[in-house]
PDB file of N, CA and C in Angstrom:
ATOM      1  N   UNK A   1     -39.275  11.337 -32.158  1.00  0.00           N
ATOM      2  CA  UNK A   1     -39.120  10.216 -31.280  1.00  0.00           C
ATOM      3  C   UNK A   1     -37.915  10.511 -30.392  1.00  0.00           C
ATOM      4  N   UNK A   2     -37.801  10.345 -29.073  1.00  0.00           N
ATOM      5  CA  UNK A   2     -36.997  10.731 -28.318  1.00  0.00           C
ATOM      6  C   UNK A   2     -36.020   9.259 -27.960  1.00  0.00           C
ATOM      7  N   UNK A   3     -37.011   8.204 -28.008  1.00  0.00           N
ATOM      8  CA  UNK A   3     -35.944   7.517 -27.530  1.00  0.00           C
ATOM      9  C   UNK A   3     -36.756   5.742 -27.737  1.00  0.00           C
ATOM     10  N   UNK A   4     -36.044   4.999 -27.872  1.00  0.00           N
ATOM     11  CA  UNK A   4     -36.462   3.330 -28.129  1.00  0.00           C
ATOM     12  C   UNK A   4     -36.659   2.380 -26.907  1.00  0.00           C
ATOM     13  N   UNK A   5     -37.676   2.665 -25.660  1.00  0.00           N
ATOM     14  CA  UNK A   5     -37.671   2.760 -24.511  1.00  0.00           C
ATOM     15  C   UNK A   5     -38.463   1.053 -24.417  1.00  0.00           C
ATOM     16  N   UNK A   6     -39.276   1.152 -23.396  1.00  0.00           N
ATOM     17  CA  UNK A   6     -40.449   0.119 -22.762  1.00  0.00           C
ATOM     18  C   UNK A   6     -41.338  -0.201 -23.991  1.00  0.00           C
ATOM     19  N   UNK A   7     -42.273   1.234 -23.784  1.00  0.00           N
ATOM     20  CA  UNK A   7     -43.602   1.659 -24.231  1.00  0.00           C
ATOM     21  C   UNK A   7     -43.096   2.009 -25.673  1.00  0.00           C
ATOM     22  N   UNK A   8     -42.478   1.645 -26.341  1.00  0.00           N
ATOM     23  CA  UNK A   8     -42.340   2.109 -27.899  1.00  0.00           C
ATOM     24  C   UNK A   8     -43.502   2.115 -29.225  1.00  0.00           C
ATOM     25  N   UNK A   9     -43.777   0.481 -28.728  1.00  0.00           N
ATOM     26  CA  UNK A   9     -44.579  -0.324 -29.906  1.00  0.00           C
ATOM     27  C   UNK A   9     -46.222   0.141 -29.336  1.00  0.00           C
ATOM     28  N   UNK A  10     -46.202   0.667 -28.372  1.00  0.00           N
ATOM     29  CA  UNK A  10     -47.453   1.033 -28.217  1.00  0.00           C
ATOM     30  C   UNK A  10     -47.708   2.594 -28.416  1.00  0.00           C
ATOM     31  N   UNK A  11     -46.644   3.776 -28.202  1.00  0.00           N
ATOM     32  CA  UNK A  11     -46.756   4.932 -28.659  1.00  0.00           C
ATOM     33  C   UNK A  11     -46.900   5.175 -30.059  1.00  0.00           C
ATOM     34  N   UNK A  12     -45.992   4.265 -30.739  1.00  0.00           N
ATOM     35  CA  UNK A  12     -45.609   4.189 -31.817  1.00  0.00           C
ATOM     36  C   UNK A  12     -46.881   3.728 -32.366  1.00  0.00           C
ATOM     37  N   UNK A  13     -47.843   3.048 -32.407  1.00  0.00           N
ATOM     38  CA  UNK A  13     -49.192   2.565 -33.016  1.00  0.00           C
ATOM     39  C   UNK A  13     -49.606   3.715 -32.609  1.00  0.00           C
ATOM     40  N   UNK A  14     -50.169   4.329 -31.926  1.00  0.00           N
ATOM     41  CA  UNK A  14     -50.544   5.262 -31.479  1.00  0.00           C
ATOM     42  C   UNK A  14     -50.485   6.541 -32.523  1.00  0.00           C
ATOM     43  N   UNK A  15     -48.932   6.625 -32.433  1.00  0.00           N
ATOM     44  CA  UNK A  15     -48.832   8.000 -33.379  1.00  0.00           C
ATOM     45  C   UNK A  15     -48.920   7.423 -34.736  1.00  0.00           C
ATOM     46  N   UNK A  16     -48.830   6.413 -35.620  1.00  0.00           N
ATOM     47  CA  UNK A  16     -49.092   6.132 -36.611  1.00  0.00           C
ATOM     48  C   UNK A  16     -50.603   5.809 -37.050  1.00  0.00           C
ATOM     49  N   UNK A  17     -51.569   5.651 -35.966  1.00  0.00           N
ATOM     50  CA  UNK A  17     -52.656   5.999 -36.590  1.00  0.00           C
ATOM     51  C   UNK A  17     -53.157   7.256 -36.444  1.00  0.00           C
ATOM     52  N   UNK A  18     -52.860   7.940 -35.494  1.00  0.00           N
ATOM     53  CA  UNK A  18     -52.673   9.596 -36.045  1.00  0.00           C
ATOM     54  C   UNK A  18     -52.379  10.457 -36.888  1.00  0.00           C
ATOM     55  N   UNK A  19     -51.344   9.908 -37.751  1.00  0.00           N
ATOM     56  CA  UNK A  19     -50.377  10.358 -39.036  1.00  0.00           C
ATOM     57  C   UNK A  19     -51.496   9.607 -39.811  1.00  0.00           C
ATOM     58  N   UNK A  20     -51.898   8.782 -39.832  1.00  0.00           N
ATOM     59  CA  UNK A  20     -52.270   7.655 -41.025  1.00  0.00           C
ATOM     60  C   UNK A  20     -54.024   8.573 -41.175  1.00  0.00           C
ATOM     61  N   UNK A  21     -54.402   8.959 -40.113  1.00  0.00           N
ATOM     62  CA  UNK A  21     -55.925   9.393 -40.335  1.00  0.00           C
ATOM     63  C   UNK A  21     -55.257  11.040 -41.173  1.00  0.00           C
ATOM     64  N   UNK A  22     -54.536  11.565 -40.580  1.00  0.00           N
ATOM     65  CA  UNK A  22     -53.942  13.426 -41.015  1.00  0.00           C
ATOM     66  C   UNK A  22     -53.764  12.383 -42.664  1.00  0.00           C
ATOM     67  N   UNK A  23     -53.159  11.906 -42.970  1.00  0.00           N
ATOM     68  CA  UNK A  23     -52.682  11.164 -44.597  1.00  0.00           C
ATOM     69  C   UNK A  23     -53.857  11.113 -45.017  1.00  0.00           C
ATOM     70  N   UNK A  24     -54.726  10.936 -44.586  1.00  0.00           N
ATOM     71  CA  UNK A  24     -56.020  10.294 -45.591  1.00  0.00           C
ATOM     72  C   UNK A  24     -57.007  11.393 -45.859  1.00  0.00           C
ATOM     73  N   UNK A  25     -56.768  12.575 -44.631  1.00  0.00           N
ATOM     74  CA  UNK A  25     -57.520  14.035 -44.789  1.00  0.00           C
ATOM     75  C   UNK A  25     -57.358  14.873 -45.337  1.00  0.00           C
ATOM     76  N   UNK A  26     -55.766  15.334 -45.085  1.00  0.00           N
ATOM     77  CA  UNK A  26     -55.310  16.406 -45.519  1.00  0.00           C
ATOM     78  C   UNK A  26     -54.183  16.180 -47.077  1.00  0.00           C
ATOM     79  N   UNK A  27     -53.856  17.215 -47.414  1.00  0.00           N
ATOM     80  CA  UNK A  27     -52.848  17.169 -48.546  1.00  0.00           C
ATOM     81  C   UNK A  27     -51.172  16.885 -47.998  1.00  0.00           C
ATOM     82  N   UNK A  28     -50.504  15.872 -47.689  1.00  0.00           N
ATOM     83  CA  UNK A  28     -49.499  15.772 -47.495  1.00  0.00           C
ATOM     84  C   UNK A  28     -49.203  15.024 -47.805  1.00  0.00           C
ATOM     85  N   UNK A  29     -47.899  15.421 -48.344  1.00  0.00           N
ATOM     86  CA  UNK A  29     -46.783  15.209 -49.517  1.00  0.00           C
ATOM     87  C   UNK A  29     -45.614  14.163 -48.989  1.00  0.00           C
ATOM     88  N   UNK A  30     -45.313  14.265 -47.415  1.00  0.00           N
ATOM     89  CA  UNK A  30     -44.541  13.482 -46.936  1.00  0.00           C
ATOM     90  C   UNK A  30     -44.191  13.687 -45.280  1.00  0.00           C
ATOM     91  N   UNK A  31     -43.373  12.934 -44.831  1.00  0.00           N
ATOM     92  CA  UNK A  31     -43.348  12.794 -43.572  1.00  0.00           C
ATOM     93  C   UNK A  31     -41.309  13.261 -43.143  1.00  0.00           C
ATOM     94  N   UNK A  32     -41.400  13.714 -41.786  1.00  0.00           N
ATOM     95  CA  UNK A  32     -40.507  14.343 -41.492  1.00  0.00           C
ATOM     96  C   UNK A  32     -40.238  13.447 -40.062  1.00  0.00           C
ATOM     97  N   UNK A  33     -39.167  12.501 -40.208  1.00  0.00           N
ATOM     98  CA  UNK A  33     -38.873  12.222 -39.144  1.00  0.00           C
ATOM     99  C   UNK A  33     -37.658  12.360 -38.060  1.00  0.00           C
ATOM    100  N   UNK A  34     -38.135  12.586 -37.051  1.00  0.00           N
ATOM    101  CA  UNK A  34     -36.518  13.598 -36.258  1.00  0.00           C
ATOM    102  C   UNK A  34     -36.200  12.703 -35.319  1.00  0.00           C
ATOM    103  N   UNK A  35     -34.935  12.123 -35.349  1.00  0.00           N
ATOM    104  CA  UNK A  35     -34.281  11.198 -34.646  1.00  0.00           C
ATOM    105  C   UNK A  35     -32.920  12.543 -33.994  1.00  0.00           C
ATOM    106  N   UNK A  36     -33.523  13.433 -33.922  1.00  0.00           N
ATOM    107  CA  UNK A  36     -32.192  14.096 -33.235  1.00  0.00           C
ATOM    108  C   UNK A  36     -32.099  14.078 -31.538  1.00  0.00           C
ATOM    109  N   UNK A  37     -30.914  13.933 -31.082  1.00  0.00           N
ATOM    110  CA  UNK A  37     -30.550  13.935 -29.936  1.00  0.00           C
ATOM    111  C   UNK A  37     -31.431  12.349 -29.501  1.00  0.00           C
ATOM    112  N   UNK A  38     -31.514  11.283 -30.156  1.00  0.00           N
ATOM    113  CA  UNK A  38     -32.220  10.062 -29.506  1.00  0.00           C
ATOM    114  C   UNK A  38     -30.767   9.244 -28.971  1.00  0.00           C
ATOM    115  N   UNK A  39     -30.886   8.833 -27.967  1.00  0.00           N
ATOM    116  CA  UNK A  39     -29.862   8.083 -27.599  1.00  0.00           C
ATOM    117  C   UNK A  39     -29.635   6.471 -27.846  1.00  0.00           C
ATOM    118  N   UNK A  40     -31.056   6.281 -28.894  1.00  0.00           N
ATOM    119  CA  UNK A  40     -31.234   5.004 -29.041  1.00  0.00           C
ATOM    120  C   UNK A  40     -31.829   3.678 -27.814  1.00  0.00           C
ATOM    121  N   UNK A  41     -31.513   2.842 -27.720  1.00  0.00           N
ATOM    122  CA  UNK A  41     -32.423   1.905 -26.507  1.00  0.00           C
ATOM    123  C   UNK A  41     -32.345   0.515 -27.206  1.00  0.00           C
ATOM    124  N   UNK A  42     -33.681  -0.188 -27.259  1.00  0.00           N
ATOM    125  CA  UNK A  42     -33.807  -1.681 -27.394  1.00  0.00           C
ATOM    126  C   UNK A  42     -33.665  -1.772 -29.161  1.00  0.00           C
ATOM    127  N   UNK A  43     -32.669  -3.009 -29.102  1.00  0.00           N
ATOM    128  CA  UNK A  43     -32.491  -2.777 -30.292  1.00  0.00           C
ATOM    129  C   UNK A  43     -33.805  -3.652 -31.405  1.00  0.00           C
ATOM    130  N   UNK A  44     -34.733  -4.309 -30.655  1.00  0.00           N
ATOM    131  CA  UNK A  44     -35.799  -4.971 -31.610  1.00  0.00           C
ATOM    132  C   UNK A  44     -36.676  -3.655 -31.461  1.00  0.00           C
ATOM    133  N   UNK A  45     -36.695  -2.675 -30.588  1.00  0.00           N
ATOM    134  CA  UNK A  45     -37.322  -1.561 -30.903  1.00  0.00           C
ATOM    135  C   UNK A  45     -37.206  -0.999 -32.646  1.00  0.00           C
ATOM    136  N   UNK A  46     -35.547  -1.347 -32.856  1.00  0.00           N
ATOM    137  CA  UNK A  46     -35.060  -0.034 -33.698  1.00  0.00           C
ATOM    138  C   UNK A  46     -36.140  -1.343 -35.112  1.00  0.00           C
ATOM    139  N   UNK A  47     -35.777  -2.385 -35.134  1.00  0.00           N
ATOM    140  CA  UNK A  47     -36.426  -2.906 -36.241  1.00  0.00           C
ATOM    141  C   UNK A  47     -37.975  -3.202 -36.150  1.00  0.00           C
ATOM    142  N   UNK A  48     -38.459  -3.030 -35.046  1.00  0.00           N
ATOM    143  CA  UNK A  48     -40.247  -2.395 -35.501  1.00  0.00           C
ATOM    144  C   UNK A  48     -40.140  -1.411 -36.520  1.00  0.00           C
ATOM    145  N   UNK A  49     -39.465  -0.498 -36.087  1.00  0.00           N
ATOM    146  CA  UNK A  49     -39.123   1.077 -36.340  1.00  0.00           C
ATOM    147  C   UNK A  49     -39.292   1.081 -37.703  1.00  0.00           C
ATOM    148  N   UNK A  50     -37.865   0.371 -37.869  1.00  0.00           N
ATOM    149  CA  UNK A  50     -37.439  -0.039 -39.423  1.00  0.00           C
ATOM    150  C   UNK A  50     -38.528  -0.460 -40.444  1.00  0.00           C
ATOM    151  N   UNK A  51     -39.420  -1.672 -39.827  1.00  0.00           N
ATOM    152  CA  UNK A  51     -40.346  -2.225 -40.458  1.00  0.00           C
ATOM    153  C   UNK A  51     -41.924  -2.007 -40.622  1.00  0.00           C
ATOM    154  N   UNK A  52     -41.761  -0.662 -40.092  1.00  0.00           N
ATOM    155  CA  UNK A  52     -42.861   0.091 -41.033  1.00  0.00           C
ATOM    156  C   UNK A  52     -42.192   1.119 -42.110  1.00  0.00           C
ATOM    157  N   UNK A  53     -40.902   1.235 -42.332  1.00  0.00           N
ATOM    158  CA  UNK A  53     -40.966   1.599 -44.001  1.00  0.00           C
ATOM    159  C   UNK A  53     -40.409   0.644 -44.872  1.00  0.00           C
ATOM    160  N   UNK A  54     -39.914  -0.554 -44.493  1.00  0.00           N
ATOM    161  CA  UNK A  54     -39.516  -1.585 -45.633  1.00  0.00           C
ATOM    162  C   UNK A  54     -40.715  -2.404 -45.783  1.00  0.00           C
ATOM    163  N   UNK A  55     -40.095  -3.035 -46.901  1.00  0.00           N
ATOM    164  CA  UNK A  55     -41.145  -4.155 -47.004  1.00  0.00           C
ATOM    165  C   UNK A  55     -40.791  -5.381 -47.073  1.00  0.00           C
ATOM    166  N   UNK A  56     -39.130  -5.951 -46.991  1.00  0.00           N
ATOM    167  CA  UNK A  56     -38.650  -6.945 -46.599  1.00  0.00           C
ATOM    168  C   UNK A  56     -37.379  -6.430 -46.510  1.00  0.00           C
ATOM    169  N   UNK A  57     -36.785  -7.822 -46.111  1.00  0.00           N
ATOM    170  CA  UNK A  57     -35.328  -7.710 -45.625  1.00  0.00           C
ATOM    171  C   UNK A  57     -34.797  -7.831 -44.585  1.00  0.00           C
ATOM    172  N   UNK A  58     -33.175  -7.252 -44.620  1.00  0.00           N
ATOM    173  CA  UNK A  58     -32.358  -7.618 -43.482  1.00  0.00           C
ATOM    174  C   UNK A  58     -32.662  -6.023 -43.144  1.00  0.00           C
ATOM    175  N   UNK A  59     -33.001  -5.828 -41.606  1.00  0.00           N
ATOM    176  CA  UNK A  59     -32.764  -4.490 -40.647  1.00  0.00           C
ATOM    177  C   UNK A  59     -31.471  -4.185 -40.651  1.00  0.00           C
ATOM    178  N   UNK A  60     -30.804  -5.453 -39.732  1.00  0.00           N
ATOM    179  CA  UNK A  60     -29.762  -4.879 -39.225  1.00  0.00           C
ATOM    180  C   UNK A  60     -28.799  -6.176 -39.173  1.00  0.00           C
ATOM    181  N   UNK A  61     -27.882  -6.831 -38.788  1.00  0.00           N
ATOM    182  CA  UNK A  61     -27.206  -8.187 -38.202  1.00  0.00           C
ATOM    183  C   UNK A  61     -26.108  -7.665 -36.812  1.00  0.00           C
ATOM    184  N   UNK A  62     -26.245  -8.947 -36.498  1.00  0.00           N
ATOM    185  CA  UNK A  62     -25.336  -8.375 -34.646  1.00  0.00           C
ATOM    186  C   UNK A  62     -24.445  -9.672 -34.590  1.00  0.00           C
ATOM    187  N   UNK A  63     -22.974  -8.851 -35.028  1.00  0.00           N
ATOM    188  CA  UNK A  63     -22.267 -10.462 -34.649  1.00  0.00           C
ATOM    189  C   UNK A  63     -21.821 -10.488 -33.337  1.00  0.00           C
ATOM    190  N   UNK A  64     -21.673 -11.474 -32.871  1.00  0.00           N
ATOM    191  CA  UNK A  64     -21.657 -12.045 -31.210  1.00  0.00           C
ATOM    192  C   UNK A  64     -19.975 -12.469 -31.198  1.00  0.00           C
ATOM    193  N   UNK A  65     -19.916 -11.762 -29.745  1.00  0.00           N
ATOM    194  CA  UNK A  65     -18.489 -12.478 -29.476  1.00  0.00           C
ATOM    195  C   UNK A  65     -17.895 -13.493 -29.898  1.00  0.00           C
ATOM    196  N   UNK A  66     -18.498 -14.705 -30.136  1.00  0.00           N
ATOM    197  CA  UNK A  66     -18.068 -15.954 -30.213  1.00  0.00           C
ATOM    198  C   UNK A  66     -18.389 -15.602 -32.086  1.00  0.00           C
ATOM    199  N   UNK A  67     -18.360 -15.183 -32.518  1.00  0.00           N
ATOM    200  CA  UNK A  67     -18.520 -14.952 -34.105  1.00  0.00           C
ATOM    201  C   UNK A  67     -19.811 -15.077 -34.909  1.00  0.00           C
ATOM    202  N   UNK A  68     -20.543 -15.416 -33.781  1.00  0.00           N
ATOM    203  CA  UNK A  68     -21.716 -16.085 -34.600  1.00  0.00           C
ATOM    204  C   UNK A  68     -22.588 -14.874 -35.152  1.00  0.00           C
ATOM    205  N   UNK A  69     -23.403 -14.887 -36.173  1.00  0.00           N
ATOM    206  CA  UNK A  69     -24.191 -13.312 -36.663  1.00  0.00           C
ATOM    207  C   UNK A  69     -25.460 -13.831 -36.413  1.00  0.00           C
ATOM    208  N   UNK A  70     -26.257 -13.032 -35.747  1.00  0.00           N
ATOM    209  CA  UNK A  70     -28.068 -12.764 -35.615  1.00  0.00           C
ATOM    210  C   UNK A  70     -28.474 -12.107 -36.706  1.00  0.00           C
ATOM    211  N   UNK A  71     -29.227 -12.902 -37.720  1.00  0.00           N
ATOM    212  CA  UNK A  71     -29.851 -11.279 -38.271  1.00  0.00           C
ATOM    213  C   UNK A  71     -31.399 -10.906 -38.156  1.00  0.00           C
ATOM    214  N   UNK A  72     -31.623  -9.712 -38.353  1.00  0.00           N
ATOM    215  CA  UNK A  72     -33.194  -9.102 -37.680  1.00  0.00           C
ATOM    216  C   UNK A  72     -33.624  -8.791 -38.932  1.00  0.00           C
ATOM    217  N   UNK A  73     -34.470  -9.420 -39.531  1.00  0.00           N
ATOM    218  CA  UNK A  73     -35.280  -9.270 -40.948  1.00  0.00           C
ATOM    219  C   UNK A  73     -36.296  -8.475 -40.608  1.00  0.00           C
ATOM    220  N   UNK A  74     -37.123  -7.260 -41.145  1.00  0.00           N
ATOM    221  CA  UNK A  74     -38.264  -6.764 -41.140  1.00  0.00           C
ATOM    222  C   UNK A  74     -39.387  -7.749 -40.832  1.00  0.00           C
ATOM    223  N   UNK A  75     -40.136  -7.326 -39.503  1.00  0.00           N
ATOM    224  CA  UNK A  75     -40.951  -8.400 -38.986  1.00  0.00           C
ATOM    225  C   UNK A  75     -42.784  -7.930 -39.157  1.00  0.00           C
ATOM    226  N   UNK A  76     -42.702  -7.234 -40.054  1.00  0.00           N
ATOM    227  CA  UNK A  76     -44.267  -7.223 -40.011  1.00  0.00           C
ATOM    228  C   UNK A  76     -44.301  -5.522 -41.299  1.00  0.00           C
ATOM    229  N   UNK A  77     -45.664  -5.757 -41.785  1.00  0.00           N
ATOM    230  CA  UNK A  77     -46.206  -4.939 -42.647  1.00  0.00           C
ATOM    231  C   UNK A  77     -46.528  -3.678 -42.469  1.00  0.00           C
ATOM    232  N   UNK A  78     -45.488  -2.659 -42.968  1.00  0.00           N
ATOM    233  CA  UNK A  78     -45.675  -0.800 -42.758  1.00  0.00           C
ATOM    234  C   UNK A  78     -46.383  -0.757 -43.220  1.00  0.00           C
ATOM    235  N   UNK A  79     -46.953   0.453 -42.315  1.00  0.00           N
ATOM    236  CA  UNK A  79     -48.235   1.262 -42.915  1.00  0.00           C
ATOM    237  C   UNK A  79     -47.299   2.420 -43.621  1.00  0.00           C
ATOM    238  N   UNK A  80     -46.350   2.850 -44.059  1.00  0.00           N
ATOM    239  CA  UNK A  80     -45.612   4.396 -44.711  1.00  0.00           C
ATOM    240  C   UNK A  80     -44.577   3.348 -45.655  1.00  0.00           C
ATOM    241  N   UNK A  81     -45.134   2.547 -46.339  1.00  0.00           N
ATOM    242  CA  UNK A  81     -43.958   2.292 -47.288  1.00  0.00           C
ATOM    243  C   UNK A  81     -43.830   2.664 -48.618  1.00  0.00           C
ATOM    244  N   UNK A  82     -44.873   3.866 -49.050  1.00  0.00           N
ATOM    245  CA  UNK A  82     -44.996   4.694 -50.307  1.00  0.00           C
ATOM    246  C   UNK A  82     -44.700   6.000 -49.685  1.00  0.00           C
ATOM    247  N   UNK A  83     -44.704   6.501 -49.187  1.00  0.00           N
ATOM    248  CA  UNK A  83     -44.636   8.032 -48.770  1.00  0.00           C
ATOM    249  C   UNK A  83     -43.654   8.368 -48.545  1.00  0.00           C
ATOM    250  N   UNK A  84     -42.975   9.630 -49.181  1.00  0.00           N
ATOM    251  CA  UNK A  84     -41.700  10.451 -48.959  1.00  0.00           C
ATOM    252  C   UNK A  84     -41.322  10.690 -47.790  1.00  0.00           C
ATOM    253  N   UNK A  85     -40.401  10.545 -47.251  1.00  0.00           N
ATOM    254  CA  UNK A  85     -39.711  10.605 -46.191  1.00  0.00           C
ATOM    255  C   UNK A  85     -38.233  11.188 -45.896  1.00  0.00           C
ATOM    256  N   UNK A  86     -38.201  12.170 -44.914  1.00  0.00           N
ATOM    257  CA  UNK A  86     -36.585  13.125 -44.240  1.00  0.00           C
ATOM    258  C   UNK A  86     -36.659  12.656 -43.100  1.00  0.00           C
ATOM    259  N   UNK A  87     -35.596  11.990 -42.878  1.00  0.00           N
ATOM    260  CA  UNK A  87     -35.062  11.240 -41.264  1.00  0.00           C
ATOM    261  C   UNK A  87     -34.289  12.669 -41.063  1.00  0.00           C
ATOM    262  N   UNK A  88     -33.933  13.251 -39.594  1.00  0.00           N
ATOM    263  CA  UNK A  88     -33.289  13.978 -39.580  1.00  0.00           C
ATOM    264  C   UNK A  88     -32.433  13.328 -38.104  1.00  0.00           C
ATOM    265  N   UNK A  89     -31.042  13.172 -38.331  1.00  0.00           N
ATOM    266  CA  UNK A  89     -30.585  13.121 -37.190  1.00  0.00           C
ATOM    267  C   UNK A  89     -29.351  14.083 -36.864  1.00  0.00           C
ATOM    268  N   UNK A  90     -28.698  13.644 -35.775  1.00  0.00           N
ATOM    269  CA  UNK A  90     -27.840  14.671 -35.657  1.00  0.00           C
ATOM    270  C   UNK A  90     -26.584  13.682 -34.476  1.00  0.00           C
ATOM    271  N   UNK A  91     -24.968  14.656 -34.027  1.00  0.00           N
ATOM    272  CA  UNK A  91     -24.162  13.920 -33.409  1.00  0.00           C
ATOM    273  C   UNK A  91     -24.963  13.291 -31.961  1.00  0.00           C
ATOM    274  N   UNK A  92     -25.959  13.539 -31.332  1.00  0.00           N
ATOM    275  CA  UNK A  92     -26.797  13.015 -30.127  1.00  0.00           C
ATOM    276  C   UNK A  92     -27.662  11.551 -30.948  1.00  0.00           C
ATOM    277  N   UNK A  93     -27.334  11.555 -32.140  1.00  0.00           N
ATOM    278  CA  UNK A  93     -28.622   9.931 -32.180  1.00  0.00           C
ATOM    279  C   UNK A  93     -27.972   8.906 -32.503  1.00  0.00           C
ATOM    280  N   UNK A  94     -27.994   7.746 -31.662  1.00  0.00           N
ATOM    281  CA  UNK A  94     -26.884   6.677 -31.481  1.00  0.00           C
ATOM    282  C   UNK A  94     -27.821   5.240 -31.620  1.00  0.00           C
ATOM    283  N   UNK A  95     -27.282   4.609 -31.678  1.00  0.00           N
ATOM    284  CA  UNK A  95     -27.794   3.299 -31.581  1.00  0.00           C
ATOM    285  C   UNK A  95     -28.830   3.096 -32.226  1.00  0.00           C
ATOM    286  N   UNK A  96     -30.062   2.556 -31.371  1.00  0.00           N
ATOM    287  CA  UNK A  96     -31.244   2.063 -32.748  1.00  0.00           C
ATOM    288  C   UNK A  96     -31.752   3.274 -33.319  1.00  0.00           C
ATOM    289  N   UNK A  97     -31.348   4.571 -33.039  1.00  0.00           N
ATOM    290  CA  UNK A  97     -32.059   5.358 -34.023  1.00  0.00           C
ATOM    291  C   UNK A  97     -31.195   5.697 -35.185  1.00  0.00           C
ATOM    292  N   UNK A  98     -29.458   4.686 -35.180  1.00  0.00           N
ATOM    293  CA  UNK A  98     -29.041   5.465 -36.502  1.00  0.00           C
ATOM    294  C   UNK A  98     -29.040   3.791 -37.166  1.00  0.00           C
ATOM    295  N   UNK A  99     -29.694   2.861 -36.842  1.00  0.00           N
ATOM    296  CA  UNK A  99     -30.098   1.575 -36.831  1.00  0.00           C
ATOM    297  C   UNK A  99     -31.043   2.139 -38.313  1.00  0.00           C
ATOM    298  N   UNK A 100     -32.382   2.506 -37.289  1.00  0.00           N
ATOM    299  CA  UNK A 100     -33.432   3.439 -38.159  1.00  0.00           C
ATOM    300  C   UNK A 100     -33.534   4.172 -39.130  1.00  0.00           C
ATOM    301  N   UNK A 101     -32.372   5.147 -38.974  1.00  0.00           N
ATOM    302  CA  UNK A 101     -31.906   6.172 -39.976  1.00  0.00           C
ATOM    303  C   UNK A 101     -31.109   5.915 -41.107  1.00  0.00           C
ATOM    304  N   UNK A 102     -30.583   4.570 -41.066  1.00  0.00           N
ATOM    305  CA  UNK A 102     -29.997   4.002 -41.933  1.00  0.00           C
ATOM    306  C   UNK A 102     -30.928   3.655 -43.465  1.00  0.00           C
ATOM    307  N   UNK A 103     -31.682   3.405 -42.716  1.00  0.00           N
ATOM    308  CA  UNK A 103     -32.966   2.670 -44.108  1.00  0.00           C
ATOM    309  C   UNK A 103     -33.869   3.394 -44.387  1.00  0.00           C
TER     310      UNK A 103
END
C-alpha cells in the first residue's frame, strides 16, 4: 500500500477480494503487509485499514486542542482476522500507516 489517499476503500476491496479468492485456492500460510515508505493520508482511512484485522475496539483516539478525545472504534467486520500476518514498515511510514502498523 503506498499511501491512505481518495480511492482507498475501494482499491482496498478490490485487493482483498483478490487475496481472499488466492486464500481459498492456494496453500498460504499468511500475509505480508508493506507499509514501507507510506506517508500515511486520511486518518478514517487508517481505521478501515485497521478494521479488517480486529474484531473490536479502540483503533486509535485524537485529542483535540481544546482537550477533548475522539475515539475511532473498529467500524465494520475483517475479512483477515485469523491469518498470520508481517506488517513491514520502515523510517518513510508515518501517520495512518504506523496508525495501521500498530495493531
Amino acid at each position: 500500500m503506498t499511501r491512505f489517499g481518495d480511492r482507498l476503500n475501494e482499491e482496498w476491496s478490490t485487493a482483498v477480494n483478490e487475496i481472499s479468492n488466492e486464500l481459498k485456492t492456494k496453500n498460504i500460510s499468511g500475509l505480508v503487509f508493506d507499509l514501507r515508505n507510506n506517508p500515511g493520508g486520511y486518518l478514517d482511512g487508517s481505521v478501515y485499514i485497521a478494521s479488517e484485522f480486529l474484531r473490536n475496539g479502540k483503533v486509535v483516539s485524537q485529542q483535540n486542542s481544546d482537550g477533548s478525545v475522539q475515539n475511532y472504534d473498529v467500524n465494520r467486520l475483517g475479512r483477515f482476522l485469523d491469518i498470520p500476518m508481517v506488517v513491514i514498515i520502515n523510517k518513510g511510514s508515518a501517520s495512518a500507516s504506523e496508525i495501521v502498523a500498530e495493531h
